[in-house]
N, C-alpha and C. Protein backbone atom coordinates (compact mmCIF):
# COMPACT_ATOMS: atom_id res chain seq x y z
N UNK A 1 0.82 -1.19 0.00
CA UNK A 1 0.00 0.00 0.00
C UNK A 1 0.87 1.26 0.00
N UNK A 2 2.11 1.14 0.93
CA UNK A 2 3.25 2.46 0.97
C UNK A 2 3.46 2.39 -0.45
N UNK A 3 3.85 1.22 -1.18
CA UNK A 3 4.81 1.65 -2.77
C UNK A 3 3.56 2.06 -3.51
N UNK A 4 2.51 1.74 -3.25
CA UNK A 4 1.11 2.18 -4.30
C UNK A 4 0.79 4.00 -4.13
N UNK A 5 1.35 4.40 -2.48
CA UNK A 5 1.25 5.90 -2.83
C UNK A 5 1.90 6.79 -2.77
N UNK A 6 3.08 6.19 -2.88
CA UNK A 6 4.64 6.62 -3.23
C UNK A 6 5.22 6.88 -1.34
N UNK A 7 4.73 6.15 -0.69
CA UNK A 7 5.69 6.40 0.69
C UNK A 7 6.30 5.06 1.09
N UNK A 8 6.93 4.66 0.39
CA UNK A 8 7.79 3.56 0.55
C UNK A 8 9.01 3.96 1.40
N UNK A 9 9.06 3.88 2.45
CA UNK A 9 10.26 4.67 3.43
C UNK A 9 11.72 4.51 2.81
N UNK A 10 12.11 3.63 2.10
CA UNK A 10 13.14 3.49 1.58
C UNK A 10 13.55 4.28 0.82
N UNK A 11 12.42 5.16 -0.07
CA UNK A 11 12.48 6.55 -0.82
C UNK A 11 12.47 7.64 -0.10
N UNK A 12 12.95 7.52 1.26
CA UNK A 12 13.58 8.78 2.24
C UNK A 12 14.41 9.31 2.03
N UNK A 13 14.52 10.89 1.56
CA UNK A 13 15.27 11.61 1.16
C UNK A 13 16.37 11.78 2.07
N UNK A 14 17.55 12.44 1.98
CA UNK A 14 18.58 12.54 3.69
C UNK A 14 17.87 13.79 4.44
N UNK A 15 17.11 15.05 3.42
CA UNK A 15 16.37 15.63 3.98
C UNK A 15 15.33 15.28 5.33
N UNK A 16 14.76 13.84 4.76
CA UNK A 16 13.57 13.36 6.17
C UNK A 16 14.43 12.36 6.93
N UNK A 17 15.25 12.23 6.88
CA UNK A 17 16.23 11.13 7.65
C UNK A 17 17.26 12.65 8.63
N UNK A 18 17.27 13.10 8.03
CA UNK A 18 18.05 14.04 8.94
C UNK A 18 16.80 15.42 9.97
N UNK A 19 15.84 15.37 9.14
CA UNK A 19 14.57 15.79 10.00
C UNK A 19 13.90 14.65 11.16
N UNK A 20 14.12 13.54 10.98
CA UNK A 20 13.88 12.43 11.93
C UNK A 20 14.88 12.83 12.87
N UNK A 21 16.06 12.65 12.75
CA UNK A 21 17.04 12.27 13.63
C UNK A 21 17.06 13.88 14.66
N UNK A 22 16.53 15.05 13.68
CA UNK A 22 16.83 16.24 14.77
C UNK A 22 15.72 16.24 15.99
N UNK A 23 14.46 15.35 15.22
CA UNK A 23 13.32 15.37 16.17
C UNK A 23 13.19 14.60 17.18
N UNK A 24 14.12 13.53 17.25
CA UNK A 24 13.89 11.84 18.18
C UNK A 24 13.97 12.63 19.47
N UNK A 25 13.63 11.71 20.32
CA UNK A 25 13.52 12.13 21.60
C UNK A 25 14.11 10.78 22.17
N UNK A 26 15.43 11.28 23.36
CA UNK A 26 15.62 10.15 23.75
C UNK A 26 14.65 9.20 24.66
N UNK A 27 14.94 7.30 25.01
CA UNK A 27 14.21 6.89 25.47
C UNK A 27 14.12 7.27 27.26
N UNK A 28 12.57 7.49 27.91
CA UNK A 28 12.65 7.26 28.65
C UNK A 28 13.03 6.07 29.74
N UNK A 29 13.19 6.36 30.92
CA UNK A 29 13.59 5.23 31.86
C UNK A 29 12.61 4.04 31.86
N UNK A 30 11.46 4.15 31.68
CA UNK A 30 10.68 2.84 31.36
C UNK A 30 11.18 1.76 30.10
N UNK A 31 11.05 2.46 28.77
CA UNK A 31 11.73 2.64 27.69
C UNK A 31 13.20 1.94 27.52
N UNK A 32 13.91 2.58 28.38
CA UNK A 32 15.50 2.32 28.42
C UNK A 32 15.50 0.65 29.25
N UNK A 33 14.60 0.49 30.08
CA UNK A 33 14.46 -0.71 30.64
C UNK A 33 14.81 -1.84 29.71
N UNK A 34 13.55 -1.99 28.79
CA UNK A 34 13.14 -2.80 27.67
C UNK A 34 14.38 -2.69 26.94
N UNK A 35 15.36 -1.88 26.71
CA UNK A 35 16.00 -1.62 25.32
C UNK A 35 17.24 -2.18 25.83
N UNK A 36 18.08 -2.45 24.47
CA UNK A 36 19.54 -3.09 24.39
C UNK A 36 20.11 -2.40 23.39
N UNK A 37 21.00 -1.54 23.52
CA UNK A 37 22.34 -0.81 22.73
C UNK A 37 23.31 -1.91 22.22
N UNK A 38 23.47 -2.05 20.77
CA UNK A 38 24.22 -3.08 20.15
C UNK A 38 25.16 -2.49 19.08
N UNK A 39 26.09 -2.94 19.28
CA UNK A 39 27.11 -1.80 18.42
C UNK A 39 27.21 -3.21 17.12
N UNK A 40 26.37 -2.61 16.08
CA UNK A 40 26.31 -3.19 14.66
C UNK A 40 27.82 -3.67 13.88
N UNK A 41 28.94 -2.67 14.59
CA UNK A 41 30.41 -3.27 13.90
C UNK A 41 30.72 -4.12 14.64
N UNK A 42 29.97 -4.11 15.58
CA UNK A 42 31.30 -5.87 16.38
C UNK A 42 29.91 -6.93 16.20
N UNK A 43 30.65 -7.83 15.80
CA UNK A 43 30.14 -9.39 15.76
C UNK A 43 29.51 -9.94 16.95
N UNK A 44 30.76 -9.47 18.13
CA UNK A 44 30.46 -10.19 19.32
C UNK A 44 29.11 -9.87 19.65
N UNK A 45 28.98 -8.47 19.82
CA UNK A 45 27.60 -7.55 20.21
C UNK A 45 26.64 -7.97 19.71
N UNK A 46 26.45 -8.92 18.54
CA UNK A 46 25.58 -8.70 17.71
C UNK A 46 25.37 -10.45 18.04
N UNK A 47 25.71 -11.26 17.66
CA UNK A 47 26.14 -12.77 18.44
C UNK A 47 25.59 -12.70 19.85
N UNK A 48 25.95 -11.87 20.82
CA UNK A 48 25.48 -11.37 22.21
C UNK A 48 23.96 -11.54 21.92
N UNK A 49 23.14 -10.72 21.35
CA UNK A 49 21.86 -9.99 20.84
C UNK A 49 20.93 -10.91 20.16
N UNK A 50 21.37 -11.87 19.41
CA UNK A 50 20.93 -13.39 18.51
C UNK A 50 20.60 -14.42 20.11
N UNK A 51 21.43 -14.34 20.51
CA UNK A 51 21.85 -15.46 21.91
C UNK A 51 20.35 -14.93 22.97
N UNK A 52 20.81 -13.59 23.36
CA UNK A 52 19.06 -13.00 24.20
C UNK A 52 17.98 -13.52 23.92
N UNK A 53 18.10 -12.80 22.34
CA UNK A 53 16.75 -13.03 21.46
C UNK A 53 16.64 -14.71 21.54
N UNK A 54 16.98 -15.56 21.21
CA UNK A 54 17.23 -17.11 21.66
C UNK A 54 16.08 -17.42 22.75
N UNK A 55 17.21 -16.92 23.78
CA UNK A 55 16.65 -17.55 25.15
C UNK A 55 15.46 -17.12 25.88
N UNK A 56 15.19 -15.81 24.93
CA UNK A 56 13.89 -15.41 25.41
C UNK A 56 12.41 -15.82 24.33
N UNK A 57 12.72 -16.35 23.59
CA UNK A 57 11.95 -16.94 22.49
C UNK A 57 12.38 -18.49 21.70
N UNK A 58 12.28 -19.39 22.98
CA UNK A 58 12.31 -20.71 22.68
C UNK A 58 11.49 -20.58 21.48
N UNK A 59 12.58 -22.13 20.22
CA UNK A 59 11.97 -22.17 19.32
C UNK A 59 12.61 -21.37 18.04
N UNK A 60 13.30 -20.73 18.01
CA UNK A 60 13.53 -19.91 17.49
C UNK A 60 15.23 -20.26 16.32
């Protein structure tokens, strides 16, 4: 339905990617609870993050 009315997010200009990023708001402490910071260049971090996701979703 996005590619049928031309908002396919992937056709984000750096204009709305850099208007996103000035607007974010960091997460609150509820928020920050739930969340995990994963640094995408290391393997380990990311291996770390596969392993969570794992053990918290037998089956998987």
């Amino acid at each position: 339905q996005r590619r049928s009315e031309g908002q396919d997010p992937s056709d984000a200009t750096l204009e709305v990617i850099q208007a996103q990023q000035t607007s974010r708001e960091p997460l609150d402490d509820e928020e920050q609870s739930h969340s995990k910071r994963v640094d995408t260049h290391d393997s380990a971090s990311l291996d770390s993050l596969v392993e969570r996701i794992r053990q918290r979703l037998p089956g998987i």
